[in-house]
N, C-alpha and C. Protein backbone atom coordinates (compact mmCIF):
# COMPACT_ATOMS: atom_id res chain seq x y z
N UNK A 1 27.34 -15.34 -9.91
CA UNK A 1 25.93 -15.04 -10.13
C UNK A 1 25.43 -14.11 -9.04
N UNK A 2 24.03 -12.80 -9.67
CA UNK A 2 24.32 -12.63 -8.62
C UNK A 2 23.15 -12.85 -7.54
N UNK A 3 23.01 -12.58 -6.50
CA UNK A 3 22.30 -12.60 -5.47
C UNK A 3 20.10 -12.87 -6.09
N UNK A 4 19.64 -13.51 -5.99
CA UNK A 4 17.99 -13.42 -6.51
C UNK A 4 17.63 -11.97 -5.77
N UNK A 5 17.99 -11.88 -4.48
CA UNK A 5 16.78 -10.73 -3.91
C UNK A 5 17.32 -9.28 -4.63
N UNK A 6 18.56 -9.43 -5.03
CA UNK A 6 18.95 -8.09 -6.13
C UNK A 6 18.75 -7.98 -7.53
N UNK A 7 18.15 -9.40 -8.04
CA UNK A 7 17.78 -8.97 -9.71
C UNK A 7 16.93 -8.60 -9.83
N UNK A 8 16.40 -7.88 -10.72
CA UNK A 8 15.07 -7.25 -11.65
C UNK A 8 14.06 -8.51 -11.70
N UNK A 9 12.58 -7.82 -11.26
CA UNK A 9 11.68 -8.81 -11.66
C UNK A 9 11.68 -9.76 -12.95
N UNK A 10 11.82 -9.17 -14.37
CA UNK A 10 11.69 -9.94 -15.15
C UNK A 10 13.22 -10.91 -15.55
N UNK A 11 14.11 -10.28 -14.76
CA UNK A 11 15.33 -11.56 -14.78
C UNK A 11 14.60 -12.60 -13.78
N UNK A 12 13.82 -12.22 -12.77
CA UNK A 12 13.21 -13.72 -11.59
C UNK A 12 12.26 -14.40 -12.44
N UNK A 13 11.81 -13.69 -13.06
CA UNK A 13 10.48 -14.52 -14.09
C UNK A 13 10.97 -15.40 -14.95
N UNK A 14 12.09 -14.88 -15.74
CA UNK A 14 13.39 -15.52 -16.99
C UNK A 14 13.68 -16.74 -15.88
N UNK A 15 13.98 -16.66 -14.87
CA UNK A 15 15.03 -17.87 -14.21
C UNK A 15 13.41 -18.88 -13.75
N UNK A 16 12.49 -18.44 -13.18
CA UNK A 16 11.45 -19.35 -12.52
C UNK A 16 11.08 -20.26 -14.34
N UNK A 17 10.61 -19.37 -15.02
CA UNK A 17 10.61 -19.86 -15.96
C UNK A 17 11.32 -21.19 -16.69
N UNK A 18 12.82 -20.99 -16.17
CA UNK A 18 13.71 -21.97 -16.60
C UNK A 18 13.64 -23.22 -15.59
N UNK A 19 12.64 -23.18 -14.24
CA UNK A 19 12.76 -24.06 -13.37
C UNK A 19 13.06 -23.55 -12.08
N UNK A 20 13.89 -22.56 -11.96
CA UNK A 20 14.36 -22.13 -10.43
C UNK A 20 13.38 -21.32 -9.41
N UNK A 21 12.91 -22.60 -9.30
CA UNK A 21 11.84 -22.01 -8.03
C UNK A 21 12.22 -21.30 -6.89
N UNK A 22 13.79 -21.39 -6.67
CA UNK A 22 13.63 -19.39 -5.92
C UNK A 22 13.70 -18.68 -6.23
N UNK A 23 13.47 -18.28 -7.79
CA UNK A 23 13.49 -17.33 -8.10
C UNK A 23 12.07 -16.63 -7.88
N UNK A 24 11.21 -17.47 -8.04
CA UNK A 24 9.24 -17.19 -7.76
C UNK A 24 9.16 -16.98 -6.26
N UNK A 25 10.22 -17.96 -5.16
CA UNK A 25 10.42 -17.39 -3.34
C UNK A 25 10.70 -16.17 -3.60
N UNK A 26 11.55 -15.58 -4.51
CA UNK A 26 11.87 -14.11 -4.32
C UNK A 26 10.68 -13.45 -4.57
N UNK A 27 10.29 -13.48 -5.99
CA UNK A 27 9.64 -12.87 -6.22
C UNK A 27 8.21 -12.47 -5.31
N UNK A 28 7.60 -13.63 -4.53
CA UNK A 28 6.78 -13.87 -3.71
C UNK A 28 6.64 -13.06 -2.42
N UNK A 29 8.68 -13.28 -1.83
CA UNK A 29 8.28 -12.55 -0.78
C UNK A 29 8.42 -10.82 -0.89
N UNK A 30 9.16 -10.44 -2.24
CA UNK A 30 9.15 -8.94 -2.74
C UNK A 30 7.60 -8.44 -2.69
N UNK A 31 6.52 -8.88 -2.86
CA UNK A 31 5.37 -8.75 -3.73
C UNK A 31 4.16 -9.17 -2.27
N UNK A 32 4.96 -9.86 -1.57
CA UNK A 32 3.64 -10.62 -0.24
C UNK A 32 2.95 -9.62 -0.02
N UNK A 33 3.60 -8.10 0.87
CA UNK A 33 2.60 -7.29 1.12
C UNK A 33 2.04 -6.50 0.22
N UNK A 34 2.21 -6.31 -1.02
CA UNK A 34 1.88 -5.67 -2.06
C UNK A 34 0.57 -6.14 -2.01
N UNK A 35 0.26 -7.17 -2.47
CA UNK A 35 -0.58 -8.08 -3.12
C UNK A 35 -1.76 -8.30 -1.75
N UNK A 36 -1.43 -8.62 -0.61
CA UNK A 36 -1.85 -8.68 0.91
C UNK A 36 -2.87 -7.31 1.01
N UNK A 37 -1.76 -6.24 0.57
CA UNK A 37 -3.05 -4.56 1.05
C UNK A 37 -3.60 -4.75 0.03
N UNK A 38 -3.62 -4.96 -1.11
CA UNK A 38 -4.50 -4.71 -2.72
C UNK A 38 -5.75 -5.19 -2.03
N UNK A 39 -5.18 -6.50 -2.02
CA UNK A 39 -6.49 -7.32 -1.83
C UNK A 39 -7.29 -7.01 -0.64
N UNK A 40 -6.62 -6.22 0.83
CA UNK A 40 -7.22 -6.06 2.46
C UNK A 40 -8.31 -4.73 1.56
N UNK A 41 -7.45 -4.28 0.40
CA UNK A 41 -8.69 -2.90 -0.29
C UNK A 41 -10.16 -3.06 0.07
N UNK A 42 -10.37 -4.48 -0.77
CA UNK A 42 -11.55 -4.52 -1.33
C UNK A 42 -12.20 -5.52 -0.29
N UNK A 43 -11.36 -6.07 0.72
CA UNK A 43 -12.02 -7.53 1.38
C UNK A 43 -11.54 -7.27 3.18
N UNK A 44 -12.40 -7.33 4.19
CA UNK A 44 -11.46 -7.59 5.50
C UNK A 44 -11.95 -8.79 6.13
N UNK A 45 -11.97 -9.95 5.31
CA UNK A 45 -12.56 -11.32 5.96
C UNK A 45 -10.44 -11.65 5.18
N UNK A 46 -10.04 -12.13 6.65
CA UNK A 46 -8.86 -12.12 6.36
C UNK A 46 -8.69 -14.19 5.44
N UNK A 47 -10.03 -14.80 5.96
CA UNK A 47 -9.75 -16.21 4.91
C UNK A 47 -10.10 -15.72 3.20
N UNK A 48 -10.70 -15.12 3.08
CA UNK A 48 -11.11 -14.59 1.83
C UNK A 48 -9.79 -13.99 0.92
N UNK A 49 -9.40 -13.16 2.13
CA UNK A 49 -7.88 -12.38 1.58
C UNK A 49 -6.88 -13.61 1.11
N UNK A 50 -6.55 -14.44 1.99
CA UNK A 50 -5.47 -15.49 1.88
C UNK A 50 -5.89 -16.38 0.76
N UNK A 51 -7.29 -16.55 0.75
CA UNK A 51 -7.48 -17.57 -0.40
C UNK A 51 -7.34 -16.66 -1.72
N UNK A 52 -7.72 -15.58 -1.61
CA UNK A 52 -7.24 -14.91 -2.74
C UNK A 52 -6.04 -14.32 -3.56
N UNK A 53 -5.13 -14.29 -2.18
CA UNK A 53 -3.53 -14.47 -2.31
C UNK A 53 -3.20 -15.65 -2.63
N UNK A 54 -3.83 -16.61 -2.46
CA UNK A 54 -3.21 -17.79 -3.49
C UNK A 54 -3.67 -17.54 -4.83
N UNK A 55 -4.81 -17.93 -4.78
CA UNK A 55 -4.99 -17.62 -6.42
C UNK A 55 -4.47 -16.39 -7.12
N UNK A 56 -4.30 -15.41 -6.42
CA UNK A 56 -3.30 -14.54 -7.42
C UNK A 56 -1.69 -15.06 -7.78
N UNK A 57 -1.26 -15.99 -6.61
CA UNK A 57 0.10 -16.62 -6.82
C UNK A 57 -0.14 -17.59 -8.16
N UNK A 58 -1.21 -18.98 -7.25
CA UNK A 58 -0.79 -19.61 -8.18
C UNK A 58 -1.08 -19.08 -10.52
N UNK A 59 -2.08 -18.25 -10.42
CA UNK A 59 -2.20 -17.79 -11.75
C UNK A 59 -0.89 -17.57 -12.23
N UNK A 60 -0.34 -16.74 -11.58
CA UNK A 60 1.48 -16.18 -12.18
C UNK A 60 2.19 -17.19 -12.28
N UNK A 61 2.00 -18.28 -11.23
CA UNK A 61 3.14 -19.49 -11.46
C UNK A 61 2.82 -20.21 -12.87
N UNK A 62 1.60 -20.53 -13.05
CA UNK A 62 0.62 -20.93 -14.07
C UNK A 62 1.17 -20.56 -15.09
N UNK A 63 0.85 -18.97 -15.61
CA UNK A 63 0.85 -18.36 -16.82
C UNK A 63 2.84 -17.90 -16.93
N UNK A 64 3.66 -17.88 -15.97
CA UNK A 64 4.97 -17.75 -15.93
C UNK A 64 5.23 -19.05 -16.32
N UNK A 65 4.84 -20.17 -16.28
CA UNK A 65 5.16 -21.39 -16.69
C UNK A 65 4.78 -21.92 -18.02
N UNK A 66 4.06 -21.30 -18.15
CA UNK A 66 3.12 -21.50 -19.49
C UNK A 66 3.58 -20.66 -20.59
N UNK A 67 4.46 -19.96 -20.29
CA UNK A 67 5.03 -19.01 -21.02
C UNK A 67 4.25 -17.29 -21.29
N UNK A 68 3.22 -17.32 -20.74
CA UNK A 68 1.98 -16.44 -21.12
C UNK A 68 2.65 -15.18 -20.09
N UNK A 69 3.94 -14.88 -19.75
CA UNK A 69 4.17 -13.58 -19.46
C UNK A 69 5.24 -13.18 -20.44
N UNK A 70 4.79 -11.70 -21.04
CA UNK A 70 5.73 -11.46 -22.18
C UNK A 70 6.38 -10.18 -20.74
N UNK A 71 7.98 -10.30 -21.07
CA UNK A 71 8.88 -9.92 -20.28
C UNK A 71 8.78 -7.71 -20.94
N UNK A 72 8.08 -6.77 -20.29
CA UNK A 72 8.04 -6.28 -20.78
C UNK A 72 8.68 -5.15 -19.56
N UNK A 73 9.30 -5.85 -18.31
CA UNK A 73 9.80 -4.54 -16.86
C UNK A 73 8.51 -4.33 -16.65
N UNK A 74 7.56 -4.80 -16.32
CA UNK A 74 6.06 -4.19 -15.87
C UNK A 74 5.52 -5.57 -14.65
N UNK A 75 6.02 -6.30 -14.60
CA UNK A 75 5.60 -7.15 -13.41
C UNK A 75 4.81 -6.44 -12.78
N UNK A 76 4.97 -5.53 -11.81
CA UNK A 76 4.06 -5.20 -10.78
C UNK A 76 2.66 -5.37 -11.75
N UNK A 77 2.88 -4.10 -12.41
CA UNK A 77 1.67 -3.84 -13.05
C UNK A 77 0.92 -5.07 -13.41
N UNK A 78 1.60 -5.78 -14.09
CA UNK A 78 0.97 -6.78 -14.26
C UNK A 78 0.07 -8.46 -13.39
N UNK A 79 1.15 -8.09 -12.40
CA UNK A 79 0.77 -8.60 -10.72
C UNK A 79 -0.52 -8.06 -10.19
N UNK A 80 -0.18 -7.08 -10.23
CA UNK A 80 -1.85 -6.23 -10.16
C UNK A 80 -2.97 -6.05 -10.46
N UNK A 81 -3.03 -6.23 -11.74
CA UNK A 81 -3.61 -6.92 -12.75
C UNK A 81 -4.34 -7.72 -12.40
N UNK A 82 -3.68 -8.96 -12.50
CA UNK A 82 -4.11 -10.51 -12.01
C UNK A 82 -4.86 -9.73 -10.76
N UNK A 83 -4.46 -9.34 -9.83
CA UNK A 83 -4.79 -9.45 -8.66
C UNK A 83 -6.41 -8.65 -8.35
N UNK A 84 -6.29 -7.57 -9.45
CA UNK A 84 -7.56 -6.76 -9.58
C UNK A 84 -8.65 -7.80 -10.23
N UNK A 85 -8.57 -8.66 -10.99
CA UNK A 85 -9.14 -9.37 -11.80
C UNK A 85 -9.74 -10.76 -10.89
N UNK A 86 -8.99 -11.23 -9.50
CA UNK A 86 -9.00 -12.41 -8.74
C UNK A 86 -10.18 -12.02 -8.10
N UNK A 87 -9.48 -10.55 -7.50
CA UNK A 87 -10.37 -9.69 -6.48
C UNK A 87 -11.98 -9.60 -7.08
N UNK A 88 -12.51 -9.20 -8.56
CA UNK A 88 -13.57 -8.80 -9.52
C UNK A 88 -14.37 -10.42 -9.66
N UNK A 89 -13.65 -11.43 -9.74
CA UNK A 89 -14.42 -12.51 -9.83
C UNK A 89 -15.07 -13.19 -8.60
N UNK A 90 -13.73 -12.72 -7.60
CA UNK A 90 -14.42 -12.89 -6.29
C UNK A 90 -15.67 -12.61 -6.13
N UNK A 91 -16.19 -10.91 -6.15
CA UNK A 91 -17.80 -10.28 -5.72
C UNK A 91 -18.34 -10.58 -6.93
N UNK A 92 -17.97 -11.12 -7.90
CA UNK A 92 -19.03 -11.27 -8.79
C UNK A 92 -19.77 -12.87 -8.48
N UNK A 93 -18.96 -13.40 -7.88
CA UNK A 93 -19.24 -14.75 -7.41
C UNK A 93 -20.08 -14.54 -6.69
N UNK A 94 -19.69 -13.81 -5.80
CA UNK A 94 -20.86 -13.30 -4.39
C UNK A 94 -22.10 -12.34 -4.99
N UNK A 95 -21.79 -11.42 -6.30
CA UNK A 95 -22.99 -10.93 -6.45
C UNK A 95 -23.09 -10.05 -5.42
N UNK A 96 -22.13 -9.38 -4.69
CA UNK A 96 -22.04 -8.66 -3.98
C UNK A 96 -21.24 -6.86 -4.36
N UNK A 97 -21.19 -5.83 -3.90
CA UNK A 97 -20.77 -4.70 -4.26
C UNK A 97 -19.18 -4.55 -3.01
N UNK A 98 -17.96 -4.57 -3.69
CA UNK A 98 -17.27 -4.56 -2.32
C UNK A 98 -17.22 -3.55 -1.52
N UNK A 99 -16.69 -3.65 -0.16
CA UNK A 99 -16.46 -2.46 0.72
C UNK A 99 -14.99 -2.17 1.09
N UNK A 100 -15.09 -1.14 1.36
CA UNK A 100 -13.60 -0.75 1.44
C UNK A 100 -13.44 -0.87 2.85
N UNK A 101 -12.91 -1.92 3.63
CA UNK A 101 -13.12 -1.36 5.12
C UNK A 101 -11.45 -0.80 5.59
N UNK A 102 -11.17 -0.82 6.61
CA UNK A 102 -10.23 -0.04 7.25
C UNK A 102 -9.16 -0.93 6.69
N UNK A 103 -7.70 -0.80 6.70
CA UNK A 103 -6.73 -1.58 6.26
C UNK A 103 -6.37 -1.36 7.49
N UNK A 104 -5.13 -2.88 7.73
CA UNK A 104 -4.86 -3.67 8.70
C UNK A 104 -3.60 -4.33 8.37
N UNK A 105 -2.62 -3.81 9.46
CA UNK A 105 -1.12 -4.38 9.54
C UNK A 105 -1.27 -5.62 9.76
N UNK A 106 0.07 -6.44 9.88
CA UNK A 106 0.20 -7.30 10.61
C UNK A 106 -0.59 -7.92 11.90
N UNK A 107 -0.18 -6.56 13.30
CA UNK A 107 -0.31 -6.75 14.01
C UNK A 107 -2.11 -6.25 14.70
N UNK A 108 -2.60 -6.06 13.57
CA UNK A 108 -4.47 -5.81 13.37
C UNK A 108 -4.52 -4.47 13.94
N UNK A 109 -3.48 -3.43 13.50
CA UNK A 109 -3.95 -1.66 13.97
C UNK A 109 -3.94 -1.18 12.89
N UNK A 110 -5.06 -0.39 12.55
CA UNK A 110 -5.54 0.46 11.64
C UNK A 110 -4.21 0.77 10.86
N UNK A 111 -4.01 0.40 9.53
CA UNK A 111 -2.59 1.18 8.66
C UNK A 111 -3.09 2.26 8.26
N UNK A 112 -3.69 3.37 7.98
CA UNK A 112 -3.51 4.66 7.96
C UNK A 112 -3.76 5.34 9.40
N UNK A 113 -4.58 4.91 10.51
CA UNK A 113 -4.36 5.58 11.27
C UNK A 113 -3.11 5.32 12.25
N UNK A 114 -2.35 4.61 11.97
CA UNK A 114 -1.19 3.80 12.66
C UNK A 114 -0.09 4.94 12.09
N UNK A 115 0.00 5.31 10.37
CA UNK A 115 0.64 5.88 9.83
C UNK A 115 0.63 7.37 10.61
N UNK A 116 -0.77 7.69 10.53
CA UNK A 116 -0.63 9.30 10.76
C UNK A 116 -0.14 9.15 12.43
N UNK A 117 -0.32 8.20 13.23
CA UNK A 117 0.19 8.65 14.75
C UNK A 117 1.67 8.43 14.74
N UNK A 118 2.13 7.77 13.57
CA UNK A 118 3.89 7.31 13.22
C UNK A 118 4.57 8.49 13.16
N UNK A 119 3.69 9.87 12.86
CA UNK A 119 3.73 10.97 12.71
C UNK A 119 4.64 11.97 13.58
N UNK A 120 4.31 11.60 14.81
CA UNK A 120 4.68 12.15 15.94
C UNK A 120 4.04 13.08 16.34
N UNK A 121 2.83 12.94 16.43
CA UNK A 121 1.36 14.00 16.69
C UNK A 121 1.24 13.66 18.27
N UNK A 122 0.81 14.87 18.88
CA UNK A 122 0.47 14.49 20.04
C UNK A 122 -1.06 13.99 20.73
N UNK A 123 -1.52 13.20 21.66
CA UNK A 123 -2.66 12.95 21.65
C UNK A 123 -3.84 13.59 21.28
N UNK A 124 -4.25 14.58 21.57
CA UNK A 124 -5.39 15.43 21.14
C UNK A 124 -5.20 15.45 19.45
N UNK A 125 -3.88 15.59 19.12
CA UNK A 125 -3.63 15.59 17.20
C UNK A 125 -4.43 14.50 16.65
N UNK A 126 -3.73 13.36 17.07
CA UNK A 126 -3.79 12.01 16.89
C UNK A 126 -5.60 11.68 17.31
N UNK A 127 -6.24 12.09 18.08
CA UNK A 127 -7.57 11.93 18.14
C UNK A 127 -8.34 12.70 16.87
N UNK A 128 -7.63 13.71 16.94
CA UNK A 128 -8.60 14.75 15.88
C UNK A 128 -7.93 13.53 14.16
N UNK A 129 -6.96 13.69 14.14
CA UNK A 129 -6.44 12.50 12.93
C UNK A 129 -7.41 11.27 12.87
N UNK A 130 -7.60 10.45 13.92
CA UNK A 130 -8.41 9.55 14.14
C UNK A 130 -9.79 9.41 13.32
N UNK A 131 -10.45 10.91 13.56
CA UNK A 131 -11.62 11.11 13.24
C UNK A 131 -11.77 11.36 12.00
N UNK A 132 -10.57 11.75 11.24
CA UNK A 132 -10.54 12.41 9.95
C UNK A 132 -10.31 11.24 9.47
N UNK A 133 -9.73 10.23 10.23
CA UNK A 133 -9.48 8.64 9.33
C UNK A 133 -10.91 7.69 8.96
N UNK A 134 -11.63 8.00 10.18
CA UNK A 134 -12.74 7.54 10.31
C UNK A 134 -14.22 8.60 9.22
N UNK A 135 -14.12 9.24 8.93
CA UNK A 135 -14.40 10.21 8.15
C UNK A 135 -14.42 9.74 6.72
N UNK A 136 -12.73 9.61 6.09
CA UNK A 136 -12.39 9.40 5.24
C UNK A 136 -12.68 7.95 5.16
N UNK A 137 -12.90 6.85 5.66
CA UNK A 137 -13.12 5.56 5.33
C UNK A 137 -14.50 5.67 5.02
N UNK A 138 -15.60 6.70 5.75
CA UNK A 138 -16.80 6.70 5.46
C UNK A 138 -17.24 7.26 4.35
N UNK A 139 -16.42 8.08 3.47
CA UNK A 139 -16.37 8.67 1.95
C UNK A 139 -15.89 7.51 0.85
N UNK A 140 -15.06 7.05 1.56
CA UNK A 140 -14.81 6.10 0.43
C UNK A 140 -15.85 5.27 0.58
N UNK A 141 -16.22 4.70 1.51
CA UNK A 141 -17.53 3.23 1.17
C UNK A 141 -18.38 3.76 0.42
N UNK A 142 -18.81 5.46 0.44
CA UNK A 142 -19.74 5.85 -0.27
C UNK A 142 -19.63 6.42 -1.47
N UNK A 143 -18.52 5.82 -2.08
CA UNK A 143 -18.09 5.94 -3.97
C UNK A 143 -18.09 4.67 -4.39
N UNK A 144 -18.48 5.25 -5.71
CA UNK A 144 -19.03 4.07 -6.80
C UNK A 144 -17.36 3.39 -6.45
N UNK A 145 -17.44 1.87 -7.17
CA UNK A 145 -16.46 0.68 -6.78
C UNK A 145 -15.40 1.13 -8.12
N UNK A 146 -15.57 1.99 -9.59
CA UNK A 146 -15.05 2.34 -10.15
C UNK A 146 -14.11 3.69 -9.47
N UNK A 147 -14.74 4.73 -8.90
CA UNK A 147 -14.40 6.03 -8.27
C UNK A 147 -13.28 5.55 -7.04
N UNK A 148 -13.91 4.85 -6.21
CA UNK A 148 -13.11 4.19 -5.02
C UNK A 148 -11.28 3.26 -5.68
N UNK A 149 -11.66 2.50 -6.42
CA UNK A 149 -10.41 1.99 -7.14
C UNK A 149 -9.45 2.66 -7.85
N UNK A 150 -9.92 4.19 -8.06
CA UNK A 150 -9.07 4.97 -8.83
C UNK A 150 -8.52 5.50 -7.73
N UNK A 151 -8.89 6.13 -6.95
CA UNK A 151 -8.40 6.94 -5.72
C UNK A 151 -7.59 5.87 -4.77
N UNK A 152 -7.72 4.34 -4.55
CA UNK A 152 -6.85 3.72 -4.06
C UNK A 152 -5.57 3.36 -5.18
N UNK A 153 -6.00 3.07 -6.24
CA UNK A 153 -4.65 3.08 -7.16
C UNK A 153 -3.82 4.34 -6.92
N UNK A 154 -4.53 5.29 -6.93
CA UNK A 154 -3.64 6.82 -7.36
C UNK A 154 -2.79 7.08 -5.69
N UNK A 155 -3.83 6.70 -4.78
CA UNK A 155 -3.21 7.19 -3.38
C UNK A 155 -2.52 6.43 -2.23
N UNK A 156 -3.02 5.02 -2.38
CA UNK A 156 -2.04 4.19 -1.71
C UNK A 156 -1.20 3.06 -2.66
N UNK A 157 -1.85 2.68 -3.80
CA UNK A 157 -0.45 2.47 -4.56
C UNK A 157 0.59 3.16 -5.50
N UNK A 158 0.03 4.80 -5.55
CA UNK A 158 1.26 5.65 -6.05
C UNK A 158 1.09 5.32 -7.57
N UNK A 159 -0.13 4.66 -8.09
CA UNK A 159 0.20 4.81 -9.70
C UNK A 159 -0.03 5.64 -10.23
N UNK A 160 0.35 6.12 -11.27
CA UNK A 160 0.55 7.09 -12.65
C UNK A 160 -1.35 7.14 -12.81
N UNK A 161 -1.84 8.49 -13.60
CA UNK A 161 -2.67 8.16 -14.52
C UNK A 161 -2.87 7.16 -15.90
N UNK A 162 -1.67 7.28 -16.35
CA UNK A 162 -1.07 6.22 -17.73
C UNK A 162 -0.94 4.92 -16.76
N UNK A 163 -0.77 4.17 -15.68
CA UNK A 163 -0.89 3.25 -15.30
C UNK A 163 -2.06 2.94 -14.72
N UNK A 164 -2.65 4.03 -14.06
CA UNK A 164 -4.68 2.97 -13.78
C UNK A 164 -5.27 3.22 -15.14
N UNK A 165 -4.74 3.54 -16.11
CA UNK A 165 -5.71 3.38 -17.33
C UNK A 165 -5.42 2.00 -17.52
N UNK A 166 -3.72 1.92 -17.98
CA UNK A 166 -3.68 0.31 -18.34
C UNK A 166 -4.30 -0.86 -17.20
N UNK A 167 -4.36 -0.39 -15.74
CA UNK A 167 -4.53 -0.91 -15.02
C UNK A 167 -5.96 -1.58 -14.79
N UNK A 168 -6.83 -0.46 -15.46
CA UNK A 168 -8.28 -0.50 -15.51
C UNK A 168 -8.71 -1.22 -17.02
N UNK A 169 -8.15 -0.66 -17.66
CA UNK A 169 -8.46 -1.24 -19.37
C UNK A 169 -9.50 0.24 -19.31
N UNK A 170 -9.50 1.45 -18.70
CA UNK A 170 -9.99 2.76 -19.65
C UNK A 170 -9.08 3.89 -19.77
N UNK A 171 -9.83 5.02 -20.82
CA UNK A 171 -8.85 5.25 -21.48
C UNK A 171 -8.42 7.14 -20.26
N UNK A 172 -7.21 7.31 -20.36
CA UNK A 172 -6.48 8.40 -18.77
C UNK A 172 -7.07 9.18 -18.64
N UNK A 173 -8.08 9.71 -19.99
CA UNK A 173 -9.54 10.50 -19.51
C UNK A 173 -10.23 10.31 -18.70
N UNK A 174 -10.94 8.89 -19.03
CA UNK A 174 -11.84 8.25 -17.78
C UNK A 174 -11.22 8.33 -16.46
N UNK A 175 -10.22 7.60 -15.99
CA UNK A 175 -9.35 7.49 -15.06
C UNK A 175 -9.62 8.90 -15.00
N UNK A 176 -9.07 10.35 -15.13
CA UNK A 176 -9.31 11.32 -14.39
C UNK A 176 -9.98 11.98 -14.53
N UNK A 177 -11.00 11.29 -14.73
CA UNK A 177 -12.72 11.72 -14.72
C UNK A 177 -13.13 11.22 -13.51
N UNK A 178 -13.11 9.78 -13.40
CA UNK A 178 -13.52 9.36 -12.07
C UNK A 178 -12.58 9.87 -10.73
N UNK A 179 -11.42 10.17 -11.08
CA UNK A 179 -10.78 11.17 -10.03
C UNK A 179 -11.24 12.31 -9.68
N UNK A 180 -11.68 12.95 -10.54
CA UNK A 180 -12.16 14.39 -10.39
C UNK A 180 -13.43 14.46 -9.61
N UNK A 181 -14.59 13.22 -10.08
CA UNK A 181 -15.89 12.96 -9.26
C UNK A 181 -15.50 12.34 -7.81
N UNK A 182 -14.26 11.41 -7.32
CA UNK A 182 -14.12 10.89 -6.83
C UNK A 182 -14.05 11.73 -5.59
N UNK A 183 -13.10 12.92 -5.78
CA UNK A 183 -12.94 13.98 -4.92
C UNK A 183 -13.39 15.02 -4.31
N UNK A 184 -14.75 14.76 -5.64
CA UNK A 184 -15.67 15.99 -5.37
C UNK A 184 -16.82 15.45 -4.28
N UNK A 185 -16.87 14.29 -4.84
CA UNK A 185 -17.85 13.29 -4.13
C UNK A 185 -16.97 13.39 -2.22
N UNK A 186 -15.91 12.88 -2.51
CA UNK A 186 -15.72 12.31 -0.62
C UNK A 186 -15.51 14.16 -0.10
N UNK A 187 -15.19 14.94 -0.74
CA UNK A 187 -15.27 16.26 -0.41
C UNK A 187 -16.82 16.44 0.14
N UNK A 188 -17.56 16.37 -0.53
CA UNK A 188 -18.96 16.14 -0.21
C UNK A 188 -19.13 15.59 1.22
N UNK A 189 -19.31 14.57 0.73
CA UNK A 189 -18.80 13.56 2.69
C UNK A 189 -18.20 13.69 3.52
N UNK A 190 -17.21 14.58 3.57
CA UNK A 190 -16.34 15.17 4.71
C UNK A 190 -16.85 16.20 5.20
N UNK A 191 -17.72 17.12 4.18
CA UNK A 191 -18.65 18.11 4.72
C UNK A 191 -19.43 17.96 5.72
N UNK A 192 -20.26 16.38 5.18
CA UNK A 192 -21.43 15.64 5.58
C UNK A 192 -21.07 15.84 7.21
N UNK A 193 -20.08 14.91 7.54
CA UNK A 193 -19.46 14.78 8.22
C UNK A 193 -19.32 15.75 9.53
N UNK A 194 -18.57 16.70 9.05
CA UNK A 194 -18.38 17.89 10.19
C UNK A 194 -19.77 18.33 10.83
């Protein structure tokens, strides 16, 4: 047999399904930071985050048990899903509009400005980078929560247009409609800015 951390998601889902709860450890720890930045997106109260990383777990264990995942190779997407949906009931609970604040490693240093100094920029770079990070976090707080979610799907999770449509439930028009405003808009704000 072979190894869990080398099969395909929906062979770990097939086996948790059948009972083998490491197959859901795998899947869990493949998916921890996935699911960890989605959620640091929209939230930086790090108890909020964790309680919401459970409830995105336990739903999948739930509906993987329940039979309610049809095996289609789309896990993530569908992980995501859930997770966009945990995240949406959250502020609706609160009645609140979310914010995008800075994302945060492990070790609590800025992950994009951590990235661009990973760079190998030299200090004065890395300051002027800094500012453009700080810049750019201030464009995004100031897009609609639809505009902002497209531009984090498209740019730090790398999805397709055909995937934030399914991702969103609208149709790849919309999706790059709100891209197109999205850009024009923090373009705007970066102006502001200088």
């Amino acid at each position: 047999m072979r190894r869990l951390e080398t099969m395909a998601d929906d062979q770990l889902v097939a086996l948790y399904a059948q009972g083998c709860n490491e197959a859901f450890d795998t899947l869990l720890m493949r998916y921890d930071a996935f699911v960890h930045t989605y959620i640091r997106f929209s939230c930086s109260d790090e108890e909020v985050v964790e309680d919401l990383f459970q409830d995105v777990f336990i739903k999948v264990m739930t509906t993987i048990r329940q039979g309610g995942y049809s095996a289609e190779g789309k896990f993530k997407q569908w992980l995501s899903r859930i997770t966009h949906n945990r995240i949406m009931d959250h502020y609706r609970r609160l009645r609140s509009e979310a914010r995008f604040d800075p994302i945060e490693d492990e070790s609590g240093r800025d992950f994009i400005a951590t990235s661009i100094a990973d760079e190998g920029l030299n200090a004065e770079q890395e300051l002027i980078a800094g500012d453009m990070v700080g810049e750019l976090y201030r464009g995004l707080e100031a897009l609609s929560a639809e505009q902002r979610e497209v531009v984090v799907l498209r740019y730090w999770q790398e999805m397709s247009f055909k995937e934030i449509s399914e991702h969103t439930g609208v149709s790849i028009n919309t999706a790059l409609g709100r891209m197109r405003y999205a850009l024009i808009n923090l373009r705007k704000q970066m102006q502001l800015g200088s």
